[in-house]
Protein backbone atom coordinates (compact mmCIF):
# COMPACT_ATOMS: atom_id res chain seq x y z
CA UNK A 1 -13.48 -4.91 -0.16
CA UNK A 2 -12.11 -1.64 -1.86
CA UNK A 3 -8.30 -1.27 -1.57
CA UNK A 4 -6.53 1.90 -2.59
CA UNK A 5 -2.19 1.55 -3.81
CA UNK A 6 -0.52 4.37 -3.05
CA UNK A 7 3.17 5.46 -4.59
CA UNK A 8 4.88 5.91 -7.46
CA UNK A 9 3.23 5.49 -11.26
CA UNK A 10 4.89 1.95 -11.90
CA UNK A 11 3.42 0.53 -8.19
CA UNK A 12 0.40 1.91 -8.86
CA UNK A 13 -0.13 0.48 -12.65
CA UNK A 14 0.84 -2.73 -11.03
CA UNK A 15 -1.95 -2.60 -8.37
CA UNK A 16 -4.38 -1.00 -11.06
CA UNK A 17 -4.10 -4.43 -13.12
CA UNK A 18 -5.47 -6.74 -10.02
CA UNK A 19 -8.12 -4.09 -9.49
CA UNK A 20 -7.16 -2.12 -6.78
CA UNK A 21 -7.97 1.71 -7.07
CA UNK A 22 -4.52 4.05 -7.01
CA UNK A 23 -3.11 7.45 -6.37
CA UNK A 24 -0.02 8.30 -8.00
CA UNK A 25 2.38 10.24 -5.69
CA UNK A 26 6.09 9.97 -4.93
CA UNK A 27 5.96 12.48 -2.46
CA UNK A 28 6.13 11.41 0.97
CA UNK A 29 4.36 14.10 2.60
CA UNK A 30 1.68 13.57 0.13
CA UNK A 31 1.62 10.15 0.66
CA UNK A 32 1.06 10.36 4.45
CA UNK A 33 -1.98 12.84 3.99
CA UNK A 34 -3.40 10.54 1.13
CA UNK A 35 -3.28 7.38 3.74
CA UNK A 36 -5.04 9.42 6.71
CA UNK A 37 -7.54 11.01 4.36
CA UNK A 38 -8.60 7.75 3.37
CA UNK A 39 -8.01 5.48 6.12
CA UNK A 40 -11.33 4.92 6.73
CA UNK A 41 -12.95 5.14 3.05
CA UNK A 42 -10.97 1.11 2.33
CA UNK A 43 -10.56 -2.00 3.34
CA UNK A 44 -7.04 -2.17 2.87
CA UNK A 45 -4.45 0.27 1.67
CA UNK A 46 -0.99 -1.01 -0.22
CA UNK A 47 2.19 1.46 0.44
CA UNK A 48 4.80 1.72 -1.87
CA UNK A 49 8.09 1.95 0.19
CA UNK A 50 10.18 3.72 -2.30
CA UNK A 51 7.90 6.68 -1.25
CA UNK A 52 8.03 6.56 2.00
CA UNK A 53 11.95 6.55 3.53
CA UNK A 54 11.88 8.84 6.39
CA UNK A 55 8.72 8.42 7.49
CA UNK A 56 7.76 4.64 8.15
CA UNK A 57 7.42 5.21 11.99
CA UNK A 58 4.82 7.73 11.49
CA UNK A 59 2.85 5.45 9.08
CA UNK A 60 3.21 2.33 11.24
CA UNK A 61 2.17 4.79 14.31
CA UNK A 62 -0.71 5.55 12.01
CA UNK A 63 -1.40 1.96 11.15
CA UNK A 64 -1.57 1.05 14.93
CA UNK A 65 -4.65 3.89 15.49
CA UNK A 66 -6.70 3.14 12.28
CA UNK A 67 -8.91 0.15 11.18
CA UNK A 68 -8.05 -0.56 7.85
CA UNK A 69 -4.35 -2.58 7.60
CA UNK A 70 -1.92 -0.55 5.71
CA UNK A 71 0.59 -2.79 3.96
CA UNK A 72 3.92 -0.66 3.03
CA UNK A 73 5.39 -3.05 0.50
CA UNK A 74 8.34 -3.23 -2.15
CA UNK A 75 7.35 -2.19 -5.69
CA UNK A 76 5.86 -5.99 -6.69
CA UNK A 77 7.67 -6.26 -10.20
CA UNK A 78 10.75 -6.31 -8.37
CA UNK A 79 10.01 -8.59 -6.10
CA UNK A 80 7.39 -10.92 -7.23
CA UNK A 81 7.30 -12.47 -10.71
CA UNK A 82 3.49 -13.05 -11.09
CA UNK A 83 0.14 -11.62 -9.26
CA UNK A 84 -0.50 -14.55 -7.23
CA UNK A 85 3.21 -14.09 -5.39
CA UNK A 86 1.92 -10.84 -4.47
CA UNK A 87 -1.20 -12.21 -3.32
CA UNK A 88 0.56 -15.06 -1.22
CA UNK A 89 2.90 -11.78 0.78
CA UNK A 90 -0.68 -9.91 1.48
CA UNK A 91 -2.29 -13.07 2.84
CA UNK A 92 1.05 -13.86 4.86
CA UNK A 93 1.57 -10.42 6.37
CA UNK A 94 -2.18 -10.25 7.30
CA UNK A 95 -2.08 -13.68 8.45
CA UNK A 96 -4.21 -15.16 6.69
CA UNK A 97 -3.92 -18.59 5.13
């Protein structure tokens, strides 16, 4: 499954490391075009929500009309001290165990 990260340079990098393909933006406008450009091009697409204050109802109206899951998430190295936590938050929002 591809899966695209989307925000700032240090969210990105994270993502980049576990594999995940990235676009570096930190504008939120940008962001929101980037997400329905390729909404149907991955499998899963990771949100940085640093990037997008202001706008989460339009992305979670988004996420309700589009197949892929989009994830908005806090920048991991904040939250999460190794990979696998972040993998453990992706399988328990997406429910799966």
């Amino acid at each position: 499954m591809k899966v695209l990260a989307i925000g700032s340079e240090k969210f990105v990098t994270f993502f980049r490391l576990l594999g995940f393909i990235g676009y570096e933006s930190e504008d939120k406008n940008d962001v929101y075009n980037q997400i329905k450009a390729n909404a149907t091009r991955y499998g899963l697409i990771v949100v940085d929500r640093s990037v997008v204050k202001g706008i989460e109802s339009e992305i979670n109206e988004l996420s309700m009309n589009v197949e892929p899951p989009i994830l908005v998430l806090d920048p991991p190295y904040n939250v999460y001290e190794t990979a696998s936590g972040v993998e453990n938050e992706v399988k328990r929002v997406m429910k799966v165990f």
